[in-house]
C-alpha atoms as a PDB file:
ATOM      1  CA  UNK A   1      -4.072  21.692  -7.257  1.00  0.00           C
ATOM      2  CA  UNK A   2      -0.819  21.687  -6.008  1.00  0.00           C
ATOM      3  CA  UNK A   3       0.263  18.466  -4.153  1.00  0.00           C
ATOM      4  CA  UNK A   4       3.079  17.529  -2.291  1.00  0.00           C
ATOM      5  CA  UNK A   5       3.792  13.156  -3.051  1.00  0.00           C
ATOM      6  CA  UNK A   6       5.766  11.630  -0.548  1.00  0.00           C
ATOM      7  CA  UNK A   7       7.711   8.656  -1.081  1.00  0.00           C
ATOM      8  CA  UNK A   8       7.509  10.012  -5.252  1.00  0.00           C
ATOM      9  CA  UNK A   9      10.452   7.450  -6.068  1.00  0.00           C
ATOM     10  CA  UNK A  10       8.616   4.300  -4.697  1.00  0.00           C
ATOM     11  CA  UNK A  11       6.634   1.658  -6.819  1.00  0.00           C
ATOM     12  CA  UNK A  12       2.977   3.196  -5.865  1.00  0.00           C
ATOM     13  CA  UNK A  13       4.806   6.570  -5.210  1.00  0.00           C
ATOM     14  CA  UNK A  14       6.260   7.382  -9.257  1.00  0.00           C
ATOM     15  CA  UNK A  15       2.547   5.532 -10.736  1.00  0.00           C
ATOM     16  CA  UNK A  16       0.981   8.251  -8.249  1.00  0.00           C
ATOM     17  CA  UNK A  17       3.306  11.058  -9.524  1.00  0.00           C
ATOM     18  CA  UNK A  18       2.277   9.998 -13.262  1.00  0.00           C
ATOM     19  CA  UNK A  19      -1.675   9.943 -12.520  1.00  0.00           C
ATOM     20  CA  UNK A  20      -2.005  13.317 -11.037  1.00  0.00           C
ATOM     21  CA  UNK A  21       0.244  14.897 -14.161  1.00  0.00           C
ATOM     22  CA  UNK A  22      -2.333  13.458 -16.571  1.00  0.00           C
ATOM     23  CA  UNK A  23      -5.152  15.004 -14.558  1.00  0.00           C
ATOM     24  CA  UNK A  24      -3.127  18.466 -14.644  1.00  0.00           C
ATOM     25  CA  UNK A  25      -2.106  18.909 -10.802  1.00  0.00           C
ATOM     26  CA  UNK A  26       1.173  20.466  -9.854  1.00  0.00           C
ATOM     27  CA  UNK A  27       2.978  17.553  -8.405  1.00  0.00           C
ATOM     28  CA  UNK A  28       6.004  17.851  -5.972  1.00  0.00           C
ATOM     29  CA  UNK A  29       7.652  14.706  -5.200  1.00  0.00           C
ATOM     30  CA  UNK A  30       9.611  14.163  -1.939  1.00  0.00           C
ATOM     31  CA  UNK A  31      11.460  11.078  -0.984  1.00  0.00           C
ATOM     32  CA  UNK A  32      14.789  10.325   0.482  1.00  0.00           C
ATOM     33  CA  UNK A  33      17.941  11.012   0.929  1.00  0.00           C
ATOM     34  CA  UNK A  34      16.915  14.534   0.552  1.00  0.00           C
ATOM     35  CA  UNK A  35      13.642  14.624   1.862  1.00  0.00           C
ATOM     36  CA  UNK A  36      12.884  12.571   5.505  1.00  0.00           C
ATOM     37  CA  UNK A  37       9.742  11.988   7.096  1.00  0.00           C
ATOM     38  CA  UNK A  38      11.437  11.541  10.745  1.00  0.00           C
ATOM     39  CA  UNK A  39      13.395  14.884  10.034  1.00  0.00           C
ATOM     40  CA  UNK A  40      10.453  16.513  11.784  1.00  0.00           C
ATOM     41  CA  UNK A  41      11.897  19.911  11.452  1.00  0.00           C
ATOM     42  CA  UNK A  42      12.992  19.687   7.975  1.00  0.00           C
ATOM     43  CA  UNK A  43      10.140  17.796   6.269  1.00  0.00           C
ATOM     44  CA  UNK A  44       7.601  20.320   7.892  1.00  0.00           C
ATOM     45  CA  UNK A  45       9.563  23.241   6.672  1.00  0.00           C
ATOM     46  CA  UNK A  46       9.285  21.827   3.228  1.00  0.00           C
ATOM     47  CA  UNK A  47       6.226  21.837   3.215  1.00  0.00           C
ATOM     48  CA  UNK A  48       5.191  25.189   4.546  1.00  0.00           C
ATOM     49  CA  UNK A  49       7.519  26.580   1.853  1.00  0.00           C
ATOM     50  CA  UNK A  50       5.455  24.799  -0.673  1.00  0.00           C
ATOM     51  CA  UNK A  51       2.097  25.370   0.922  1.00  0.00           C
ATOM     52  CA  UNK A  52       0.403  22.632  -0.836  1.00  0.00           C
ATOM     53  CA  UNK A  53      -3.423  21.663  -1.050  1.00  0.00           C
ATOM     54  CA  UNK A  54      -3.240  18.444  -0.083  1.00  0.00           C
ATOM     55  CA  UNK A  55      -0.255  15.787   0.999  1.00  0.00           C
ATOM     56  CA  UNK A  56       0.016  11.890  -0.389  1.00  0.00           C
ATOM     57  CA  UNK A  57       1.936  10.348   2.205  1.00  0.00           C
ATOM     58  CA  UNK A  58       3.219   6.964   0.888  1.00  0.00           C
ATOM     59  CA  UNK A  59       6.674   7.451   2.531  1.00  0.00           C
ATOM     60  CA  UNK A  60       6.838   4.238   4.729  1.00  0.00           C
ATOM     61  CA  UNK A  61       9.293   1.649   6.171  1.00  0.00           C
ATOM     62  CA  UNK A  62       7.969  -1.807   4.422  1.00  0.00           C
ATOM     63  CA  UNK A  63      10.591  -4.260   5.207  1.00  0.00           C
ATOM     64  CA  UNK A  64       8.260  -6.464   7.102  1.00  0.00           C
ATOM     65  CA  UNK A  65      10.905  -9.044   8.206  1.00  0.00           C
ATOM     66  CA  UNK A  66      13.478  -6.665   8.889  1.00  0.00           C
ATOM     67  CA  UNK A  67      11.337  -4.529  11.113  1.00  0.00           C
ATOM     68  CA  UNK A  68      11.142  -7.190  13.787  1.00  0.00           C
ATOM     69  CA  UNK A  69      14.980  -6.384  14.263  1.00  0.00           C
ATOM     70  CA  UNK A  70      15.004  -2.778  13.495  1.00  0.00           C
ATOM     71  CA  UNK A  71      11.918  -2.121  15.429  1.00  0.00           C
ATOM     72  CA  UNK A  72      12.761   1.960  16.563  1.00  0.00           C
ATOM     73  CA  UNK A  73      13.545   2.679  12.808  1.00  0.00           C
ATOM     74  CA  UNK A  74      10.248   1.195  11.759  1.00  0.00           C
ATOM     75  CA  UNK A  75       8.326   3.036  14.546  1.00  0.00           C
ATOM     76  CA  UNK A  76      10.509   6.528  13.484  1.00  0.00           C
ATOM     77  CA  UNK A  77       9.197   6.596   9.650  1.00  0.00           C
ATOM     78  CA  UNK A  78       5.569   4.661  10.405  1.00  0.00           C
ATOM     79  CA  UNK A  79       4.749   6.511  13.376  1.00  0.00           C
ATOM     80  CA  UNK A  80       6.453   9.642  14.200  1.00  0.00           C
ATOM     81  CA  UNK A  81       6.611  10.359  10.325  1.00  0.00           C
ATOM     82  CA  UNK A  82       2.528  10.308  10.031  1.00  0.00           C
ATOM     83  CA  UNK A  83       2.488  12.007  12.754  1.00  0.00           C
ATOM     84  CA  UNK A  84       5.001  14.610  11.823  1.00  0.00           C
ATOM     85  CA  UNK A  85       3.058  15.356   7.849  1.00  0.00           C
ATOM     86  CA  UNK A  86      -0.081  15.454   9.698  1.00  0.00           C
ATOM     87  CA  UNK A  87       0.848  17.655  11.809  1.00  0.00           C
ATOM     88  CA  UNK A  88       1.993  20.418   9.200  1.00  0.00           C
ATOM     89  CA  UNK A  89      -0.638  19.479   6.921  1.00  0.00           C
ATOM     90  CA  UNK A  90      -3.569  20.558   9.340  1.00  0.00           C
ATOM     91  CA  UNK A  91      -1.123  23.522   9.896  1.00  0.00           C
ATOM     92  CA  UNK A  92      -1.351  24.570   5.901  1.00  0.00           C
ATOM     93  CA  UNK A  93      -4.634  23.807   5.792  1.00  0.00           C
ATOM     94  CA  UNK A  94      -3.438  20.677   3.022  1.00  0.00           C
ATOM     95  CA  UNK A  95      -5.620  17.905   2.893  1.00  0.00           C
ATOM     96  CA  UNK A  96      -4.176  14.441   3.926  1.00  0.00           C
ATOM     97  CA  UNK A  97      -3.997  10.749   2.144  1.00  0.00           C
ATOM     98  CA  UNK A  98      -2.515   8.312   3.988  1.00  0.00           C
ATOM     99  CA  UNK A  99      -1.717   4.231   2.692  1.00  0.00           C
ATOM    100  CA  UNK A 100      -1.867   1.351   5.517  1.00  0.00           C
ATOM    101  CA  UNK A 101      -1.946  -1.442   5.087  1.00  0.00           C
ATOM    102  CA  UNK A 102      -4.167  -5.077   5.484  1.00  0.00           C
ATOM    103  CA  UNK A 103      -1.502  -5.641   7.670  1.00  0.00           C
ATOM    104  CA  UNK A 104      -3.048  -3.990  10.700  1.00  0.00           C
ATOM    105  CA  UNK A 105      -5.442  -6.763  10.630  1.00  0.00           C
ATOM    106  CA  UNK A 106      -5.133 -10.083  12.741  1.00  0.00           C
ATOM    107  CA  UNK A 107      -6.135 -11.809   9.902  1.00  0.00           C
ATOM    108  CA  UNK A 108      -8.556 -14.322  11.623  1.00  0.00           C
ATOM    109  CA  UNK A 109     -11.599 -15.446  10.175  1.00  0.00           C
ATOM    110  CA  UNK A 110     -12.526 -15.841   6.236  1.00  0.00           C
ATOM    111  CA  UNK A 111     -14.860 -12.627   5.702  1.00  0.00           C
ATOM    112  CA  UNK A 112     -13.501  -9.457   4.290  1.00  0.00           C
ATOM    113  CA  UNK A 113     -12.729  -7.112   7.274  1.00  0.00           C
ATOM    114  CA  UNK A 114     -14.234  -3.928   7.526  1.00  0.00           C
ATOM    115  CA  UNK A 115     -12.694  -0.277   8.167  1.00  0.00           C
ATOM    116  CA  UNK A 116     -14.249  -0.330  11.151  1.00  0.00           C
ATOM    117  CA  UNK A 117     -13.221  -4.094  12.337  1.00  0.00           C
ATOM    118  CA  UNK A 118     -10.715  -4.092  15.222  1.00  0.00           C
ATOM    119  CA  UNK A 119      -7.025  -3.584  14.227  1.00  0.00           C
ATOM    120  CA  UNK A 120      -5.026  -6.460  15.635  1.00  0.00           C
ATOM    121  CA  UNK A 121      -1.480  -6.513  14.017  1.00  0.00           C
ATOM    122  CA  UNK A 122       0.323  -9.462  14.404  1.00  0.00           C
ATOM    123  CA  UNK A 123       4.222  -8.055  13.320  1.00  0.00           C
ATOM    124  CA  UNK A 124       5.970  -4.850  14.264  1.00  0.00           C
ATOM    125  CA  UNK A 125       5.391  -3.336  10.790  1.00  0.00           C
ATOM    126  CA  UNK A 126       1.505  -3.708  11.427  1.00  0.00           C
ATOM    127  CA  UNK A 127       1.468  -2.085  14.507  1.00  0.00           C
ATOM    128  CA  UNK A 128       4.017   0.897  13.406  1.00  0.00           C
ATOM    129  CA  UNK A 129       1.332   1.604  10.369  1.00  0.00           C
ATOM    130  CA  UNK A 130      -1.418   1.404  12.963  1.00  0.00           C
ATOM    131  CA  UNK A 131      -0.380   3.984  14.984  1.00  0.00           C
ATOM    132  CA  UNK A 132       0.480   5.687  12.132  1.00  0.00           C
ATOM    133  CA  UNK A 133      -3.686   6.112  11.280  1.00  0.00           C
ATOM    134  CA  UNK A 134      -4.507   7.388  14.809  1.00  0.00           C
ATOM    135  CA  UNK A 135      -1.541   9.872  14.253  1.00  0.00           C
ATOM    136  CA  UNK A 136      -3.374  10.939  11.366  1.00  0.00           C
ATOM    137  CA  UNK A 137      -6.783  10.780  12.676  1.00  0.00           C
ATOM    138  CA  UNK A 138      -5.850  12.486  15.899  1.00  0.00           C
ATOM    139  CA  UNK A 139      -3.360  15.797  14.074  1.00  0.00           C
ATOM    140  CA  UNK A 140      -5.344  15.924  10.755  1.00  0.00           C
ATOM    141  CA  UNK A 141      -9.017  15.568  10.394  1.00  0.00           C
ATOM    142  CA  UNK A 142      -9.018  16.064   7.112  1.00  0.00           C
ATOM    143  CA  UNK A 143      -7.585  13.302   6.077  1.00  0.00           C
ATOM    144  CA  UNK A 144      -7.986   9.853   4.011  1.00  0.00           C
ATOM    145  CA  UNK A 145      -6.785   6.784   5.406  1.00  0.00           C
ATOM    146  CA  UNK A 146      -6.115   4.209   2.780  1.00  0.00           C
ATOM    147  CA  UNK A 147      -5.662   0.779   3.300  1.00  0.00           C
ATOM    148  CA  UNK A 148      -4.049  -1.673   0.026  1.00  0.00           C
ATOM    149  CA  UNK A 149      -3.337  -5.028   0.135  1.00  0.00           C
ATOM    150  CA  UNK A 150      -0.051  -6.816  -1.787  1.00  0.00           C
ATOM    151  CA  UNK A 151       0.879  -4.459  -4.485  1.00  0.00           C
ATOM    152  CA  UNK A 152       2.598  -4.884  -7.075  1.00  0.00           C
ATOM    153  CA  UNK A 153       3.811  -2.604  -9.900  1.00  0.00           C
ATOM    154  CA  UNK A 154       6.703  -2.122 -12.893  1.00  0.00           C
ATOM    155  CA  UNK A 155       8.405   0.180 -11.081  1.00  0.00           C
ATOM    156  CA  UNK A 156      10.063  -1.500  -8.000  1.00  0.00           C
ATOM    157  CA  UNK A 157      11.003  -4.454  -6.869  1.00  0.00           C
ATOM    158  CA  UNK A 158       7.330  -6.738  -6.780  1.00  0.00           C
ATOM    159  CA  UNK A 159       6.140 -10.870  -5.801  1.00  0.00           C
ATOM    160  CA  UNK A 160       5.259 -11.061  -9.302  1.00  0.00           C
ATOM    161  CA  UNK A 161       8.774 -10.445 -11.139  1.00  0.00           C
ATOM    162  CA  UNK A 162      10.041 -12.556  -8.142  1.00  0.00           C
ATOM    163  CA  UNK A 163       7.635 -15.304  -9.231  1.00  0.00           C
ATOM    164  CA  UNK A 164       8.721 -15.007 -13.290  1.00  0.00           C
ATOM    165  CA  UNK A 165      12.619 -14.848 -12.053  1.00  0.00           C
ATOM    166  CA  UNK A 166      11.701 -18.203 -10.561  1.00  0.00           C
ATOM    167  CA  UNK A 167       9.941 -19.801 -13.346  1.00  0.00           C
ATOM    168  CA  UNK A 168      13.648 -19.197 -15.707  1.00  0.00           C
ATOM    169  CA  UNK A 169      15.306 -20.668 -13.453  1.00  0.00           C
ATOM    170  CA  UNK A 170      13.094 -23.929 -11.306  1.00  0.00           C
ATOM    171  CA  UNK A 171      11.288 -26.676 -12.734  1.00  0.00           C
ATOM    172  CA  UNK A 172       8.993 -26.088  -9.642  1.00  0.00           C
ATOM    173  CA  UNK A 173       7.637 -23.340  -7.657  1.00  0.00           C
ATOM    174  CA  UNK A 174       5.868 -23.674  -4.022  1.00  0.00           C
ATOM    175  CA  UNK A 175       3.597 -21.229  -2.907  1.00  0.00           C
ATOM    176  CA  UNK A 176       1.448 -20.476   0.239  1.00  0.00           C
ATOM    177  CA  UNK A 177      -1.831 -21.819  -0.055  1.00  0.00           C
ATOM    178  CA  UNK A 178      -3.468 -20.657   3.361  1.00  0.00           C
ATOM    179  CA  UNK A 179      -3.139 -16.492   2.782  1.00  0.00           C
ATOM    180  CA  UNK A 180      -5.961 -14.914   0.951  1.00  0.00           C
ATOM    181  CA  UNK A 181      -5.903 -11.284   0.294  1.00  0.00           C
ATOM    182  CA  UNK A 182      -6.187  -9.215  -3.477  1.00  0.00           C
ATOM    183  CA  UNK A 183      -3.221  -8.861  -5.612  1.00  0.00           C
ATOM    184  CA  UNK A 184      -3.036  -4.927  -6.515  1.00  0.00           C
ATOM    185  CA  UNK A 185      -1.830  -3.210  -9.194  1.00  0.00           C
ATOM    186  CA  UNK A 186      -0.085   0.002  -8.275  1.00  0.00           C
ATOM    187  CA  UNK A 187      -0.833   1.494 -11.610  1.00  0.00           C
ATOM    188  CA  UNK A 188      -4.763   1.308 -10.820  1.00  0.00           C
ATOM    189  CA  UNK A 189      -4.403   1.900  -7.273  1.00  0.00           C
ATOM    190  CA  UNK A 190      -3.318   5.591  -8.765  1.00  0.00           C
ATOM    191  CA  UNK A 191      -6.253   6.407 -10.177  1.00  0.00           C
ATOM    192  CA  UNK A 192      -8.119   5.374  -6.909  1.00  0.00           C
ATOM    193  CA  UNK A 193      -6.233   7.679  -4.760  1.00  0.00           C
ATOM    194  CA  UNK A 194      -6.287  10.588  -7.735  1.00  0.00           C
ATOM    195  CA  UNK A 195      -9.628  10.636  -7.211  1.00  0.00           C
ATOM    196  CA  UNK A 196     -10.097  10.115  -3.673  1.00  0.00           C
ATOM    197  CA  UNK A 197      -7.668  13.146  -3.414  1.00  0.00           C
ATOM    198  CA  UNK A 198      -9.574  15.108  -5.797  1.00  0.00           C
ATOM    199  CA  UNK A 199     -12.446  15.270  -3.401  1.00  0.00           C
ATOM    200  CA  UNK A 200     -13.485  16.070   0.643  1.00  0.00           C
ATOM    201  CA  UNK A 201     -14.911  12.815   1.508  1.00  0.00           C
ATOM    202  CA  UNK A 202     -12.444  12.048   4.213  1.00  0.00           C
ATOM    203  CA  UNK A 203     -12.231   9.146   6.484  1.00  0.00           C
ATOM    204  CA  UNK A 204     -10.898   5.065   6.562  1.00  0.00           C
ATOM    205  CA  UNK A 205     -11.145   3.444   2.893  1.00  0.00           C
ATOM    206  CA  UNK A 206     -10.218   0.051   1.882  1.00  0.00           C
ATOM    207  CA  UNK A 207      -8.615  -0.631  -1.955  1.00  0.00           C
ATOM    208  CA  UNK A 208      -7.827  -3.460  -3.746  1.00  0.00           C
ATOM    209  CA  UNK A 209      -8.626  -5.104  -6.675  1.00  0.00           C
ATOM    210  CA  UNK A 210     -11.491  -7.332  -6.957  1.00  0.00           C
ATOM    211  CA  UNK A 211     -11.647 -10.574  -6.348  1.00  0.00           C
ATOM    212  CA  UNK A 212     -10.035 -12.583  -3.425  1.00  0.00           C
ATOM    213  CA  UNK A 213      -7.213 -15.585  -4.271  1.00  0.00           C
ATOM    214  CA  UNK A 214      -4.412 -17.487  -2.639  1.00  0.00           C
ATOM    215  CA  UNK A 215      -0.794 -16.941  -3.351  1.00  0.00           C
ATOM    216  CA  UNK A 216      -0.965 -20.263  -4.652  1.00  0.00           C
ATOM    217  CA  UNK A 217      -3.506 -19.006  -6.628  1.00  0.00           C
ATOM    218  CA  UNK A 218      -1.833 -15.930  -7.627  1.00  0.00           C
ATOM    219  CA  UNK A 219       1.320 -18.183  -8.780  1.00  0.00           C
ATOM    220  CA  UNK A 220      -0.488 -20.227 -10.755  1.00  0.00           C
ATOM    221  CA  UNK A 221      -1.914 -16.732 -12.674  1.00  0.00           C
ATOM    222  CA  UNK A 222       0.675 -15.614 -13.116  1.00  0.00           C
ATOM    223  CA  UNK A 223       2.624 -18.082 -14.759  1.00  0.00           C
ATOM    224  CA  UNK A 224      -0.444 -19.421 -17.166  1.00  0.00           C
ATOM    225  CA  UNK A 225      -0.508 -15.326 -18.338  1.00  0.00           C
ATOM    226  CA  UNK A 226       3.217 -15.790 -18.476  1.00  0.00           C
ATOM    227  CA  UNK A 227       2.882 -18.792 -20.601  1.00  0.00           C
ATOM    228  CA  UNK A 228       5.737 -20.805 -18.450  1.00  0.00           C
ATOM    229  CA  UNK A 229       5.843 -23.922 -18.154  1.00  0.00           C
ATOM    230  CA  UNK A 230       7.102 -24.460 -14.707  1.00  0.00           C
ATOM    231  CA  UNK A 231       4.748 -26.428 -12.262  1.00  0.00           C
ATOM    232  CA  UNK A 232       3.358 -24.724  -9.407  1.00  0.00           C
ATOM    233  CA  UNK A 233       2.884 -26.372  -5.835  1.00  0.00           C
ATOM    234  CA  UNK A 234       0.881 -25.164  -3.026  1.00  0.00           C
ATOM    235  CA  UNK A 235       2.741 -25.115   0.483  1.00  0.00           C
ATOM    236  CA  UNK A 236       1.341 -24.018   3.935  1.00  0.00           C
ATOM    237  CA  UNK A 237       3.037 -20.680   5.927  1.00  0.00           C
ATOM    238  CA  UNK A 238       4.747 -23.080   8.128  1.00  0.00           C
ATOM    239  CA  UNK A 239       7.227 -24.233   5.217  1.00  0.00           C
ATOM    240  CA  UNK A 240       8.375 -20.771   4.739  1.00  0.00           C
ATOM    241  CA  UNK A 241       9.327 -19.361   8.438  1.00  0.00           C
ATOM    242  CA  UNK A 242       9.859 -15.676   8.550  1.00  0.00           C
ATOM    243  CA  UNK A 243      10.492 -13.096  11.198  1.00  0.00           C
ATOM    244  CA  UNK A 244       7.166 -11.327  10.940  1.00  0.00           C
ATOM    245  CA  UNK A 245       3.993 -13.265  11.499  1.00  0.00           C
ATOM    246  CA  UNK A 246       1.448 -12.906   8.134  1.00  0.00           C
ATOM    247  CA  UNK A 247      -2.200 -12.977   8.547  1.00  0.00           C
ATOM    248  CA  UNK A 248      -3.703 -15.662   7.007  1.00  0.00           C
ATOM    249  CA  UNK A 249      -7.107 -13.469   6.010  1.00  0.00           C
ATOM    250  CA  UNK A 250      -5.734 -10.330   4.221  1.00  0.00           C
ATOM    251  CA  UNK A 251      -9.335  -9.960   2.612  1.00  0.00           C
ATOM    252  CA  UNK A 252     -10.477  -6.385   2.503  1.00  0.00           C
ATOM    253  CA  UNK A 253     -13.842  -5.130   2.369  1.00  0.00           C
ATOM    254  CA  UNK A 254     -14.913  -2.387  -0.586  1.00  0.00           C
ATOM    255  CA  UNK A 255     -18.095  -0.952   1.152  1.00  0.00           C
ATOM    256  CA  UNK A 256     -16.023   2.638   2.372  1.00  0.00           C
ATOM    257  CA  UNK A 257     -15.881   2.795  -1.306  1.00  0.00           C
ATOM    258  CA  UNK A 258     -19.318   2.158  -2.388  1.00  0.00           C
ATOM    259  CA  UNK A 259     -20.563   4.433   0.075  1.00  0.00           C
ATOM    260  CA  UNK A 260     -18.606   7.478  -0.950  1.00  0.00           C
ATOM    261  CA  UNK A 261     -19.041   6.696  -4.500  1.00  0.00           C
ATOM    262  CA  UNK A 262     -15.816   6.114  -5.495  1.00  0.00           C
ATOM    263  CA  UNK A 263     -15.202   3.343  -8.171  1.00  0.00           C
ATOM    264  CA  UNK A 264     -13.783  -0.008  -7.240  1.00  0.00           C
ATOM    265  CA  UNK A 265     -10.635  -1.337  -8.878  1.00  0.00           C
ATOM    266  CA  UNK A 266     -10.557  -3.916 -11.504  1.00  0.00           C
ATOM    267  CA  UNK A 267     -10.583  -7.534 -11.169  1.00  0.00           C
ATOM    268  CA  UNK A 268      -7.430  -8.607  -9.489  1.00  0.00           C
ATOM    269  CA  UNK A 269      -6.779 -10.908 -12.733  1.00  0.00           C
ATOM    270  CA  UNK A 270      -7.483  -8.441 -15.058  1.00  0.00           C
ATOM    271  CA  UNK A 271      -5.206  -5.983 -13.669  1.00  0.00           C
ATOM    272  CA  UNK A 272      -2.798  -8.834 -13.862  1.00  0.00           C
ATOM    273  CA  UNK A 273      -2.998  -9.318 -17.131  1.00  0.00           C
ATOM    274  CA  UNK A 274      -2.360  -5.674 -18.003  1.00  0.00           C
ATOM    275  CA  UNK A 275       0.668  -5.369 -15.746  1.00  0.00           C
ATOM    276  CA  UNK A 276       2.261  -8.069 -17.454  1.00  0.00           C
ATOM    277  CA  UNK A 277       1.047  -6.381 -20.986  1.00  0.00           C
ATOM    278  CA  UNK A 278       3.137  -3.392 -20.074  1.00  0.00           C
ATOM    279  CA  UNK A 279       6.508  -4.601 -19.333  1.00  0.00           C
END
């Protein structure tokens, strides 16, 4: 199948590219400067001329912080761009996949939310990848909304390279202790939407790896896999004040998954492990 990979350059985005290769699809990667999802006009021309069988839209503006100040930007590449590849994709007849994000969530409680719970996003970013969905709902019905939870992968920028750049350089390292969610491997999280894309089964899906933790608990992980000796402290939100409001509860229920038969990824501290195996 031929398939059109937006935001091809990005950490999930070139770990996406490499999946469907191995499986044998004819990949065509789009991402910026040449290729831009609010250039309505151009990015639906593009893909008309390539007349694909199905889109992966993971062309997305994830500055969280920075989006509370550059709020119409956000908006232009959440919003109008899902709406803009949805709209062209239920023109072509192309299937859709589309990655949110746990970030649409409130993040009250301490139970795994749903894909039917109510969205509630608590920053700008949130709500811009909110909309985004019922853009895609409402232009392309066949489509797959996917919604990951902190990724992390070897090629971009990621919290965990963050964490060992720390560790060379601090005798100590504090980390929030009251935010639960799944670290995510982008690497796995590939496979997952290979085969997702592979089939028709389309509605709201939740992935990330198994297992729930803390980023104090994550941390801590990581550097014991690491074998560094730096000490690790746990620190509530309120020592680190950002622009953008986190949920505390970024836990994400797997039963979309289950239902459509589609495997679940691996152990959060498993995945770990093999991440840091690779670099």
């Amino acid at each position: 199948m031929k398939i059109v990979v937006t935001g091809s350059e990005g950490m999930l985005g070139r770990d996406v590219v490499t999946a469907l290769k191995e499986r044998g699809h004819e990949v065509v990667g789009c991402d910026l400067p040449e290729y831009d999802v609010t250039d309505r006009i151009g990015i639906q021309q593009f893909i008309r001329n390539e007349k694909p069988g199905a889109v992966i839209h993971l062309a997305a503006y994830t500055a969280v912080d920075k989006a509370e100040n550059d709020r119409a930007q956000c908006f232009a590449v959440n919003t109008l761009g899902a709406r803009n590849i949805a709209c062209i994709c239920n023109a072509v007849g192309a299937k859709l996949l589309y990655t949110s994000t746990d970030y649409v969530f409130g993040g009250e409680g301490d139970e795994p939310f749903e894909t039917d719970s109510p969205v509630n996003p608590l920053n700008h970013y949130g709500k811009t990848k909110a909309d985004g969905e019922e853009k895609v709902r409402k232009y392309c019905p066949d489509s797959f909304i996917l919604r990951i939870c902190w990724t992390y992968g070897k090629n971009g920028k990621n919290f965990v390279d963050t964490m060992l750049n720390l560790a060379d350089k601090q005798s100590e390292i504090k980390a929030v202790d009251d935010q639960t969610g799944s670290p995510t491997y982008t690497k796995a999280l590939a496979n997952l939407i290979c085969d997702m894309i592979e089939t028709d089964k389309f509605g709201t899906y939740h992935a990330s790896c198994e297992g729930f933790c803390t980023r104090y608990e994550f941390v801590r992980e990581i550097i014991r896999l690491a074998g560094k000796t730096v000490k690790v402290l746990p620190a509530e939100s309120g020592e680190f004040p950002t622009p953008a409001k986190r949920p505390h509860n970024s836990r994400l229920s797997k039963k979309s998954l289950d239902e459509a038969g589609f495997s679940r990824l691996p152990d959060w501290k498993t995945s770990l492990a093999e991440y840091l195996s690779d670099k």
